[in-house]
C-alpha atoms as a PDB file:
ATOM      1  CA  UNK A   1     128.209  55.293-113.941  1.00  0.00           C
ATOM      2  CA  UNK A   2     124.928  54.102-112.074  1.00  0.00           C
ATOM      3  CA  UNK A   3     126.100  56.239-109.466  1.00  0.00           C
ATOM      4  CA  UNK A   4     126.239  59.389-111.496  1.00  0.00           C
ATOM      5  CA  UNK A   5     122.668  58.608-112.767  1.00  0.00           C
ATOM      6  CA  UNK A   6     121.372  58.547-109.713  1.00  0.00           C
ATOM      7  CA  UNK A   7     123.090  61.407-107.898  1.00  0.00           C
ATOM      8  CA  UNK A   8     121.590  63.553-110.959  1.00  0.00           C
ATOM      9  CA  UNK A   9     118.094  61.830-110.522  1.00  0.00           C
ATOM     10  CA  UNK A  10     118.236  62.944-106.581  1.00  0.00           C
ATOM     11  CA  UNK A  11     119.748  66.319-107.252  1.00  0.00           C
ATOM     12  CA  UNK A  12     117.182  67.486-110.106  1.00  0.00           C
ATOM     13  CA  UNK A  13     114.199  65.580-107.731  1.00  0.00           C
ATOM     14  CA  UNK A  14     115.508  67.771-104.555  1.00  0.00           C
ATOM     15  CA  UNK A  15     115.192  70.838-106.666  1.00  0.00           C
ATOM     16  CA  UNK A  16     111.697  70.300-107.569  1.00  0.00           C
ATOM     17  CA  UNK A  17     111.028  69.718-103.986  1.00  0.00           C
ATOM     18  CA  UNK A  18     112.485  73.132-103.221  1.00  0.00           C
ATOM     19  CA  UNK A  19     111.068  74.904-106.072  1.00  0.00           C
ATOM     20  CA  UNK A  20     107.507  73.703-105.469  1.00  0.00           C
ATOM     21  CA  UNK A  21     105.663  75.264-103.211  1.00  0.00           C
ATOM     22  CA  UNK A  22     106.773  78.813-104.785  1.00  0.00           C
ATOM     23  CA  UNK A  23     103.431  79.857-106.095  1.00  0.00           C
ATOM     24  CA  UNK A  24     101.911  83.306-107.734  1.00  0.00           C
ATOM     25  CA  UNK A  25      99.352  84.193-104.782  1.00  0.00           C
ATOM     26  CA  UNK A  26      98.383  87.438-104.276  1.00  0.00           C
ATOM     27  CA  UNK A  27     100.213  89.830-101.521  1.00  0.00           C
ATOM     28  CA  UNK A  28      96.909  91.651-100.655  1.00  0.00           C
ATOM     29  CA  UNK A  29      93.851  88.838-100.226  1.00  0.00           C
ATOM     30  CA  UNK A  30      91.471  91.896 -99.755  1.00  0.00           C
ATOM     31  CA  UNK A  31      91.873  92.519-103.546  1.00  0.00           C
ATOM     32  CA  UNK A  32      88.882  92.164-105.378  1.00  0.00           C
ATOM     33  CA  UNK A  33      90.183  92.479-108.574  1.00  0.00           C
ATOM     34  CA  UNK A  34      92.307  90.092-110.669  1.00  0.00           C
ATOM     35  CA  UNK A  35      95.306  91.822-110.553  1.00  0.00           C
ATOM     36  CA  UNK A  36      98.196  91.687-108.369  1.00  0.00           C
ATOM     37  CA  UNK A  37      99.306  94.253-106.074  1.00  0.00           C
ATOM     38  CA  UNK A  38     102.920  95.073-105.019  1.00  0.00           C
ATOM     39  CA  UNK A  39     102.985  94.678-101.091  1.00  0.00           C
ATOM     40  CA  UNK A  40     106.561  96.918-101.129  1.00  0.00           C
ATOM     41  CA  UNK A  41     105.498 100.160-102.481  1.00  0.00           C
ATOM     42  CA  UNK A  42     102.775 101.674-100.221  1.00  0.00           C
ATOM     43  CA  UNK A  43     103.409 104.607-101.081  1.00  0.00           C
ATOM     44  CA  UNK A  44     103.092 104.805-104.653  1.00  0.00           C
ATOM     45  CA  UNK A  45      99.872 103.756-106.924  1.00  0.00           C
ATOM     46  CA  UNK A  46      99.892 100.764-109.061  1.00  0.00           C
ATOM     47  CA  UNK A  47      98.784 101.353-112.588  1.00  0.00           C
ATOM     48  CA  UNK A  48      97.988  99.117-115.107  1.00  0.00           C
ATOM     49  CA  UNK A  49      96.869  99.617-118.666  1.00  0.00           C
ATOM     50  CA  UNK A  50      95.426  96.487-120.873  1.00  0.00           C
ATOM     51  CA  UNK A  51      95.348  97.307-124.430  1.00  0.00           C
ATOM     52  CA  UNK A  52      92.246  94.296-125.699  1.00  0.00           C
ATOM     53  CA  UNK A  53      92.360  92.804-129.093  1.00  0.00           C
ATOM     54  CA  UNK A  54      90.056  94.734-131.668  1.00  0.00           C
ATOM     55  CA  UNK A  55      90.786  96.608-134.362  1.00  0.00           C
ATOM     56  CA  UNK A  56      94.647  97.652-134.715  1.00  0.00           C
ATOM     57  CA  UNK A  57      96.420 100.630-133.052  1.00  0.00           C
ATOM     58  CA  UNK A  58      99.711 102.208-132.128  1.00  0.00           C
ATOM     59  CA  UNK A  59      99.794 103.848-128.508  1.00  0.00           C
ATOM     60  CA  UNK A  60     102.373 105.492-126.321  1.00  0.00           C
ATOM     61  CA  UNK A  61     102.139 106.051-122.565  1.00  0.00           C
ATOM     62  CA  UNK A  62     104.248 109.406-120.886  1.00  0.00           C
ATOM     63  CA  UNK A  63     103.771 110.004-116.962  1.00  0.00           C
ATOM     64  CA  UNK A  64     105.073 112.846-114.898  1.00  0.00           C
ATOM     65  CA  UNK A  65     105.835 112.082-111.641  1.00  0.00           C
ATOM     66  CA  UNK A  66     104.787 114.626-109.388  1.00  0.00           C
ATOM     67  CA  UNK A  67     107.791 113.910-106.616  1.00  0.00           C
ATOM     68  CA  UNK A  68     110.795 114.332-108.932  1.00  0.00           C
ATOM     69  CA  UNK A  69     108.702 116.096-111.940  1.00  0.00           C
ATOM     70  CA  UNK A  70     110.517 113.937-114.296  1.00  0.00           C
ATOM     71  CA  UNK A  71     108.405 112.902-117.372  1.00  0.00           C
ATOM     72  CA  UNK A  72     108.675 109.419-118.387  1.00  0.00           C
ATOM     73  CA  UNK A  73     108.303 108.008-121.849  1.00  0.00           C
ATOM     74  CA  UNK A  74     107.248 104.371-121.865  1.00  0.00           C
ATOM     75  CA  UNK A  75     107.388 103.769-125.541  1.00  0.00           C
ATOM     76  CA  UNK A  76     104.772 102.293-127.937  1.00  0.00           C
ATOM     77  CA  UNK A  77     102.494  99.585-127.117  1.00  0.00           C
ATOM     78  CA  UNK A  78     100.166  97.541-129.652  1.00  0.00           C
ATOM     79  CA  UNK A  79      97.159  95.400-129.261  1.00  0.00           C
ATOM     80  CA  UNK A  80      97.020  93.026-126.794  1.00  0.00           C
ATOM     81  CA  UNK A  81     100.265  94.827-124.504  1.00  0.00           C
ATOM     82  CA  UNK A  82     100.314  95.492-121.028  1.00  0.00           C
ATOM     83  CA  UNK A  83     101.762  98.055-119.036  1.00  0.00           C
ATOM     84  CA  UNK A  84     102.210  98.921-115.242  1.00  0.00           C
ATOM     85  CA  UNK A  85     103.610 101.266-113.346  1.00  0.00           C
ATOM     86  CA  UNK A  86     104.280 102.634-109.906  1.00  0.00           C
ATOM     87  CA  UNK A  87     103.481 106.302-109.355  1.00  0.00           C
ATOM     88  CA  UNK A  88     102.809 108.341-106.603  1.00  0.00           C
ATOM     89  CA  UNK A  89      99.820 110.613-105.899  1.00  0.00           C
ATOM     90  CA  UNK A  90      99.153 113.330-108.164  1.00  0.00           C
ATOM     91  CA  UNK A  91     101.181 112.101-110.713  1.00  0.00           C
ATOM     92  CA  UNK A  92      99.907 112.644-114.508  1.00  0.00           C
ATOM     93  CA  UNK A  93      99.859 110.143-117.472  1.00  0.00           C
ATOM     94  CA  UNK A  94      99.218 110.093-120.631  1.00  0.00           C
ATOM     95  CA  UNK A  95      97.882 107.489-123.200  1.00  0.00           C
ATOM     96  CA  UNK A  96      98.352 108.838-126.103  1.00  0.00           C
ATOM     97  CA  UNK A  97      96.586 106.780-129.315  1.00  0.00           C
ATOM     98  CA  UNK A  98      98.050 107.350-133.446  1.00  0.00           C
ATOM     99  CA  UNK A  99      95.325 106.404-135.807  1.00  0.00           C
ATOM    100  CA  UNK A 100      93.118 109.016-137.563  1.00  0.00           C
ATOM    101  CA  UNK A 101      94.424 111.824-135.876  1.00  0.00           C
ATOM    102  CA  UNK A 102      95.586 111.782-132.161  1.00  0.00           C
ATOM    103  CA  UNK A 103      93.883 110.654-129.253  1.00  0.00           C
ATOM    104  CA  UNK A 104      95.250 111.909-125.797  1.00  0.00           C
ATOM    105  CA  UNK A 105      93.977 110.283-122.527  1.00  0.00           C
ATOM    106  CA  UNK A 106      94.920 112.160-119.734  1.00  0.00           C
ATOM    107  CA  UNK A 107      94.475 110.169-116.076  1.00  0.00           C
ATOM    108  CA  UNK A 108      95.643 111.661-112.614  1.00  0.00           C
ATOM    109  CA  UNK A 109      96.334 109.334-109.343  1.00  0.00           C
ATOM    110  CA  UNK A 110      94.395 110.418-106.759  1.00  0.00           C
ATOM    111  CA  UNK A 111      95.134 107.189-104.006  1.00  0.00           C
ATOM    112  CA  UNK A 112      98.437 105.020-103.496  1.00  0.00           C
ATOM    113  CA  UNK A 113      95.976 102.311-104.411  1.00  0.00           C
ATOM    114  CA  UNK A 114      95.685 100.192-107.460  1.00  0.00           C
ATOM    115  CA  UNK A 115      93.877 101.538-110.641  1.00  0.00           C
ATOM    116  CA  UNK A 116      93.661  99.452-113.946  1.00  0.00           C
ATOM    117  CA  UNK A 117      93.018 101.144-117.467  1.00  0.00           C
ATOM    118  CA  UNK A 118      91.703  98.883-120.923  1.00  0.00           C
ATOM    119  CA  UNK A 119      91.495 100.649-124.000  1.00  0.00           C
ATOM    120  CA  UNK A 120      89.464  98.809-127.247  1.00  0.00           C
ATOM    121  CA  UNK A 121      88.467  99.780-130.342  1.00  0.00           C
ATOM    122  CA  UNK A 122      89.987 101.614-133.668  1.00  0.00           C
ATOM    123  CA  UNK A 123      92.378 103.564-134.116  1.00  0.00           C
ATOM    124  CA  UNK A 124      90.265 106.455-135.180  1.00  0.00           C
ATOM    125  CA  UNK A 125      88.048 105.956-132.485  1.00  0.00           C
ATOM    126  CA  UNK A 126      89.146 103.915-129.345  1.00  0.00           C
ATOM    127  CA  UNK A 127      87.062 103.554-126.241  1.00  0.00           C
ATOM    128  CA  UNK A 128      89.465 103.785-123.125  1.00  0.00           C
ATOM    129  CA  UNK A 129      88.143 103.393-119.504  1.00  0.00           C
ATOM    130  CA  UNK A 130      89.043 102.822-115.640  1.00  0.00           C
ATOM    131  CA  UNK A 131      88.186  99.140-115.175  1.00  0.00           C
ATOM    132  CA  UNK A 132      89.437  98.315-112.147  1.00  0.00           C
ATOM    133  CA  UNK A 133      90.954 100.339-108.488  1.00  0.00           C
ATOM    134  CA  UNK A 134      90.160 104.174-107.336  1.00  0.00           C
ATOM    135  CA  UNK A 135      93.637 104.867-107.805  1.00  0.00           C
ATOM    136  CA  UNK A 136      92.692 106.933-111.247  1.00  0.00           C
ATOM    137  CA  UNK A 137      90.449 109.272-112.564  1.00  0.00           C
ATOM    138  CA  UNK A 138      89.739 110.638-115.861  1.00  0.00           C
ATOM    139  CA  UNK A 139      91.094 114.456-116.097  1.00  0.00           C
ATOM    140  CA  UNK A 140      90.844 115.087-119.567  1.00  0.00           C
ATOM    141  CA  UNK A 141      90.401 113.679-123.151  1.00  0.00           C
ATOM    142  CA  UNK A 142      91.846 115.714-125.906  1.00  0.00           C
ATOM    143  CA  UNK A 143      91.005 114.455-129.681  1.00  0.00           C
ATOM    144  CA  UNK A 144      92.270 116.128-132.578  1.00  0.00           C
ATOM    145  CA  UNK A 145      92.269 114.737-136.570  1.00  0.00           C
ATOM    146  CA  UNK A 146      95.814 116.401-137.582  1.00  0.00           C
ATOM    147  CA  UNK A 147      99.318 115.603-137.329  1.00  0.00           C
ATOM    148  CA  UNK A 148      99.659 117.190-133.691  1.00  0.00           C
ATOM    149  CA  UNK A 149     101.507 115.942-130.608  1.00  0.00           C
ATOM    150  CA  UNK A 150      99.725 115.857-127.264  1.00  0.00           C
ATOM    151  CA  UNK A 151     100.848 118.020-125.149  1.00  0.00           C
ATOM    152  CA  UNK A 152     102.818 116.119-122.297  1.00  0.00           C
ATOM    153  CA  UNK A 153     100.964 115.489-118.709  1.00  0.00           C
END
């Protein structure tokens, strides 16, 4: 029975060993941002949208990727959710914000860099911006008060 115990003590203690020196440092040291970046997809852009606690609102990201066309729906995200993604240049996406009316944030990757995107505020009136990267710029905000859909990216 002693035995057993310690067996289990030195098979659980050679496991932390192991498992110790795995750590969460970044890929890329020239980052200067706080983000990580994927060192496996050079090609492709990595995008990352921060929704900040404020005032509640419902959003939904689409993207289109511009090497297959195919338009992807992400689903709804809420206060204090995070997304990222991995698109290549020229793709589209869309942040699309239901409060009073609909909000429609358009970006476009222009680099296979990194580009990070916060969005804070109300829902009738967020404030969305690039915080972060050169992998994004702003092509076009689209606001309206009624019931309409924004059109996809």
């Amino acid at each position: 029975m002693k035995t057993n115990r310690l067996f289990l003590f030195f098979f659980f203690s050679l496991n932390i060993v192991f498992f110790a020196h795995a750590s969460e440092e970044d890929i890329n040291d020239g980052n200067h941002h706080a983000y990580k970046v994927s060192g496996n997809l050079e090609d492709r852009a990595e995008v990352s949208v921060k929704f900040l606690p404020g005032t509640g609102f419902i959003s939904w990201i689409l993207t289109r990727n511009s090497e297959t066309g195919v338009l992807d729906d992400y689903g709804r995200f809420y206060v204090d959710d995070h997304w990222t993604g991995y698109l290549p240049e020229d793709s589209r996406i869309l942040i699309a914000i239901r409060g009073n009316g609909v909000n429609c944030y358009y970006f476009r990757v222009v680099k296979p860099t990194f580009g990070h995107v916060e969005l804070v505020g109300a829902s009738g009136s967020p404030s969305i911006e690039v915080a972060a990267g050169d992998a994004l710029v702003i092509e076009r905000l689209y606001n309206t008060h009624s019931a309409a859909w924004c059109p996809d990216p």
